[in-house]
C-alpha atoms as a PDB file:
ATOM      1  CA  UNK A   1      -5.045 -25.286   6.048  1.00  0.00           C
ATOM      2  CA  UNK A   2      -5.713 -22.285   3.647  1.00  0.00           C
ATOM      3  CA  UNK A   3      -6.285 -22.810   0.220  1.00  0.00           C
ATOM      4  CA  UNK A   4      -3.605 -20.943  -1.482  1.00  0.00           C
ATOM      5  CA  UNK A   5      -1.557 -22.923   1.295  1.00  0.00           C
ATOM      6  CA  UNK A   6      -3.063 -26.559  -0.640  1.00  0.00           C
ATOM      7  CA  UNK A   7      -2.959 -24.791  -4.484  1.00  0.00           C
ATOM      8  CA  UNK A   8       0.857 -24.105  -3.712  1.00  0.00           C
ATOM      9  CA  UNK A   9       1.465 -27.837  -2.268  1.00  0.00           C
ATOM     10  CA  UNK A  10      -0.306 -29.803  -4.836  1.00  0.00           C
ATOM     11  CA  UNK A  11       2.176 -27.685  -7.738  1.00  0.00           C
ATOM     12  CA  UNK A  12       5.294 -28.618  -6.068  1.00  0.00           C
ATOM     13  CA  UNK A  13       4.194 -31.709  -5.524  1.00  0.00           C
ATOM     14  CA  UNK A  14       2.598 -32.561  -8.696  1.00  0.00           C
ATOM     15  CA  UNK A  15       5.574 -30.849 -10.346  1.00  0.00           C
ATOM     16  CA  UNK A  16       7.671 -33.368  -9.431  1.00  0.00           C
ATOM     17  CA  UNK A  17       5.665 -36.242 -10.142  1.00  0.00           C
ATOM     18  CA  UNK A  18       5.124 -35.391 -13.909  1.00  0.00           C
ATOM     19  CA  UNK A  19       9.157 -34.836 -14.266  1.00  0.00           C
ATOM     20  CA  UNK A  20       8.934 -38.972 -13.526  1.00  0.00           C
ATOM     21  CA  UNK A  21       5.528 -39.886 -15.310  1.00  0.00           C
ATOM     22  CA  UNK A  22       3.805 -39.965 -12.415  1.00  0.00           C
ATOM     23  CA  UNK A  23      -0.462 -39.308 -12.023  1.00  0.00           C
ATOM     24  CA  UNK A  24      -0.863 -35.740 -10.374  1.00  0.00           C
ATOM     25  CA  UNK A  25      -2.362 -35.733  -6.974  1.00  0.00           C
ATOM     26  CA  UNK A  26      -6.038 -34.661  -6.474  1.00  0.00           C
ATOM     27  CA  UNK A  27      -6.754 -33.203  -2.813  1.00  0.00           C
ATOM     28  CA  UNK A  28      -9.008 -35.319  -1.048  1.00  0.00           C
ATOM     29  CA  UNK A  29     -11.093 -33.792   2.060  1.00  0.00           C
ATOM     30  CA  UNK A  30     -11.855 -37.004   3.652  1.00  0.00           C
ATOM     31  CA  UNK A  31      -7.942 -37.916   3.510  1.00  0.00           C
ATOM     32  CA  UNK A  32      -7.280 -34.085   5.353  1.00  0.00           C
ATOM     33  CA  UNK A  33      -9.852 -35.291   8.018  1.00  0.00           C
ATOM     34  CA  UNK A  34      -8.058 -38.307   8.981  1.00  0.00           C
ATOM     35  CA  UNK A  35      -4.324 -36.618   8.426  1.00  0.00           C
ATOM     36  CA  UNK A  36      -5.804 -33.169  10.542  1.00  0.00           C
ATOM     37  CA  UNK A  37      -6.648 -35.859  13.523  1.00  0.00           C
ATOM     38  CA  UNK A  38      -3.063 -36.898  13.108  1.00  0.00           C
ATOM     39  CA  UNK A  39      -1.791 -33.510  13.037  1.00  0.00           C
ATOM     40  CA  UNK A  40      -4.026 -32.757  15.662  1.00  0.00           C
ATOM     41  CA  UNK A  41      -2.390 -35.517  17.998  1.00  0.00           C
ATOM     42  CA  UNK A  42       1.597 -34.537  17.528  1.00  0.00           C
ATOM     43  CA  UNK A  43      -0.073 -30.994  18.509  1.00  0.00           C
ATOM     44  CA  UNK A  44      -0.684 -32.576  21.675  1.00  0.00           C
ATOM     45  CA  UNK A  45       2.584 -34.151  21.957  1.00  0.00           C
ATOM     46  CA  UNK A  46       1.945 -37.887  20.623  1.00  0.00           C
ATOM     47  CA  UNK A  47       3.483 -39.632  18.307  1.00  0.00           C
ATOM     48  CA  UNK A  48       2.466 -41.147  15.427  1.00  0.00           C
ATOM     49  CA  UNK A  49       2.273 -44.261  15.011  1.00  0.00           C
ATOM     50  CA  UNK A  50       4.779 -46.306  13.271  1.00  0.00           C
ATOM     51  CA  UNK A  51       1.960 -48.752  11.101  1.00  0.00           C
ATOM     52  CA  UNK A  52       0.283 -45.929   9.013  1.00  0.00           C
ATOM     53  CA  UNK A  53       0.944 -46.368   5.742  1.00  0.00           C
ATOM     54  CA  UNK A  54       1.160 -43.973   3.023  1.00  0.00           C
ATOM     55  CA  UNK A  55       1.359 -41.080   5.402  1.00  0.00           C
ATOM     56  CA  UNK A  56       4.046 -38.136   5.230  1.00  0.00           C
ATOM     57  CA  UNK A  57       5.073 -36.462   8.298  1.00  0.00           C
ATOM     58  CA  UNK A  58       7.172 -32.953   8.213  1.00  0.00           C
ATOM     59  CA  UNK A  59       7.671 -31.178  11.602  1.00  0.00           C
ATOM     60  CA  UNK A  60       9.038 -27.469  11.697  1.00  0.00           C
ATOM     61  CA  UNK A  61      10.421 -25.424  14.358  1.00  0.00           C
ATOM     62  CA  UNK A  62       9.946 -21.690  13.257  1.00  0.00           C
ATOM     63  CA  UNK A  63      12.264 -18.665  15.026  1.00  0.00           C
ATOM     64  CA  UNK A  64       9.849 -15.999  14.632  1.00  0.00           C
ATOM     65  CA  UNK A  65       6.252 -17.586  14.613  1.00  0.00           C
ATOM     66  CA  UNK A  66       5.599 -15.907  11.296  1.00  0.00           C
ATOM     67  CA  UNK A  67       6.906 -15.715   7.677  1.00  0.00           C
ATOM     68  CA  UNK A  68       6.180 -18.647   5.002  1.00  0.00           C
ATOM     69  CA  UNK A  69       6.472 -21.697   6.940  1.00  0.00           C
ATOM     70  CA  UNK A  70       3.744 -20.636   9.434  1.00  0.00           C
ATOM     71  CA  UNK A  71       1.165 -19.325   6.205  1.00  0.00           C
ATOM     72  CA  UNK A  72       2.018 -22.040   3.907  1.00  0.00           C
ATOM     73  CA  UNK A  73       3.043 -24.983   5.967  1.00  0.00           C
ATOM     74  CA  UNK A  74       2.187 -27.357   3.216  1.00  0.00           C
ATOM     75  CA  UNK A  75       4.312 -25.663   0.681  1.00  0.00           C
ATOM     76  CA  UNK A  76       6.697 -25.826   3.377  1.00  0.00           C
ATOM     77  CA  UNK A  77       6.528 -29.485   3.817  1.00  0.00           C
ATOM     78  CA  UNK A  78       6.477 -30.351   0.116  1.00  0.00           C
ATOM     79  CA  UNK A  79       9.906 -28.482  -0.582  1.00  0.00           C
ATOM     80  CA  UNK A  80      11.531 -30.114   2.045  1.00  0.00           C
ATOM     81  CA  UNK A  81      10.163 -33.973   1.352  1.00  0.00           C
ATOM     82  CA  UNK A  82      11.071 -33.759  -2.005  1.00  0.00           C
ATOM     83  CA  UNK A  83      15.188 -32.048  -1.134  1.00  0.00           C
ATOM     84  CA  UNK A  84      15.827 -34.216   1.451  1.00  0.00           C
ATOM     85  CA  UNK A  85      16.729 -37.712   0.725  1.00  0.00           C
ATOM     86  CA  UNK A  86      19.383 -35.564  -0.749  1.00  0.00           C
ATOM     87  CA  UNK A  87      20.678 -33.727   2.226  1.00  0.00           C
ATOM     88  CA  UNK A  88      23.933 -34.688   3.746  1.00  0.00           C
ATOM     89  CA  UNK A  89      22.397 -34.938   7.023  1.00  0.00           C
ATOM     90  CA  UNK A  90      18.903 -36.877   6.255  1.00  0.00           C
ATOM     91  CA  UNK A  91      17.469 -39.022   8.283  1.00  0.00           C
ATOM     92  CA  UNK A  92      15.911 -42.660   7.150  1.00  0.00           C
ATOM     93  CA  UNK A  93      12.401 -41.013   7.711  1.00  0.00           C
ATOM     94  CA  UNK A  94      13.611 -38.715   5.155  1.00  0.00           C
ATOM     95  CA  UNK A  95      13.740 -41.233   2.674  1.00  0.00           C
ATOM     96  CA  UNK A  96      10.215 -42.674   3.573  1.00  0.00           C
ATOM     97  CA  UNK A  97       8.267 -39.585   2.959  1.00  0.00           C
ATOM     98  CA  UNK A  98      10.032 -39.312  -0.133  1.00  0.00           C
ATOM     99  CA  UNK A  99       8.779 -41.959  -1.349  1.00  0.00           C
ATOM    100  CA  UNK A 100       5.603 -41.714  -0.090  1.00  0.00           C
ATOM    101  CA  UNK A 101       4.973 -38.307  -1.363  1.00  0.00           C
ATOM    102  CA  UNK A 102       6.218 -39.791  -4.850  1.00  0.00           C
ATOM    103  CA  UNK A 103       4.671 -43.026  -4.664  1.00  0.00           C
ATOM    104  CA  UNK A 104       3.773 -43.822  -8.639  1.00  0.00           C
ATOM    105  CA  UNK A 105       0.449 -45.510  -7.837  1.00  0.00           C
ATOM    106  CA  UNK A 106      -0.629 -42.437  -5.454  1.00  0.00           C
ATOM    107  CA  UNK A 107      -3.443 -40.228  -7.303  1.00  0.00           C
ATOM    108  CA  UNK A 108      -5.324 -38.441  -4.385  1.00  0.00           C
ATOM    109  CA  UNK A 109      -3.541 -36.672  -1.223  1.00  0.00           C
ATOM    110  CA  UNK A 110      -5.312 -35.070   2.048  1.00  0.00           C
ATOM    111  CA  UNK A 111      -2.984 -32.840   4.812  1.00  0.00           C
ATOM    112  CA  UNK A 112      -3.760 -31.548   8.136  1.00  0.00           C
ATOM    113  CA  UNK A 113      -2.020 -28.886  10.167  1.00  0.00           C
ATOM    114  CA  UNK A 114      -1.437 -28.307  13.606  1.00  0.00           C
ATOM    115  CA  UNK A 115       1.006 -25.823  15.978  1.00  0.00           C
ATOM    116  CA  UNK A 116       2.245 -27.954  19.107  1.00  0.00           C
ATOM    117  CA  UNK A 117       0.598 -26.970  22.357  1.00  0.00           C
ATOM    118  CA  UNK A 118       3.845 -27.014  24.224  1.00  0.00           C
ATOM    119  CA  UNK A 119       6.377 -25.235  22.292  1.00  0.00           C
ATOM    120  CA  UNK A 120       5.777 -22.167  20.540  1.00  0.00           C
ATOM    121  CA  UNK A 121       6.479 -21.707  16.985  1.00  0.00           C
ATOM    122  CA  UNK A 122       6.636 -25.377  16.146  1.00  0.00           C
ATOM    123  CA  UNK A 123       4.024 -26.948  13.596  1.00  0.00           C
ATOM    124  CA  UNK A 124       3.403 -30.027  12.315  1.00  0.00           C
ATOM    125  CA  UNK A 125       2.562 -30.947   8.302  1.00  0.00           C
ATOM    126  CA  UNK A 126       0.968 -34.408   8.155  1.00  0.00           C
ATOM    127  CA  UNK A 127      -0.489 -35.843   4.245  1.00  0.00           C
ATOM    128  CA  UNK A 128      -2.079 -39.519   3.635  1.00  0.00           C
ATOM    129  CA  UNK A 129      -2.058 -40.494   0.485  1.00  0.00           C
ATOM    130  CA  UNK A 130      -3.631 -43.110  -1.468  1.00  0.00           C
ATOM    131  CA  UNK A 131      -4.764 -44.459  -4.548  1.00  0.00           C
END
């Protein structure tokens, strides 16, 4: 994950979180280790597991295999956690990484990245947080 990619995140993000009071979120490598080996399995077409707490999950499938959501996939994922418990069609995993992303107690966040092996122009955005 590039750093502007991570800089750009943690404002949206953190943007949010201070319109509610919340602590800002301080990127945490060893968190992007374990999220990058979770990243790194939907890459390879697993799925992950239901019982991981605290953990944020945005998958994207991209037309052209370029353009923002392939640079900053991050960024990416941050807009659309925080828009879419709002969205007419949203899903109830929606609503989790919502509130995971703006979890009050939450003060450090890690992310890993990974394109699936199978289908081209599809990525996956997975965070852990914690506190």
């Amino acid at each position: 994950m590039e750093s502007e990619d991570i800089v750009h995140g943690l404002f949206k993000l953190n943007s949010a979180r201070y319109a509610y009071g919340y602590y800002p979120l301080i990127w945490d490598s060893t968190l992007a280790s374990y999220a990058q080996f979770n990243a790194n399995q939907l890459g390879y077409g697993a799925v992950v597991p239901d019982n991981l707490q605290r953990t944020a999950v945005y998958t994207e499938t991209s037309a052209t295999c370029v353009g923002q959501p392939q640079r900053r996939t991050f960024e990416t994922a941050a807009n659309f956690w925080l828009i879419a418990k709002d969205r007419p069609n949203r899903e109830q995993m929606d609503y989790y990484n919502y509130h995971v992303i703006m979890d009050p107690e939450a003060n450090r966040i890690g992310c890993g990245l990974s394109y699936d092996d199978q289908k081209p122009c599809v990525f996956h955005t997975v965070c852990m947080l914690s506190s």
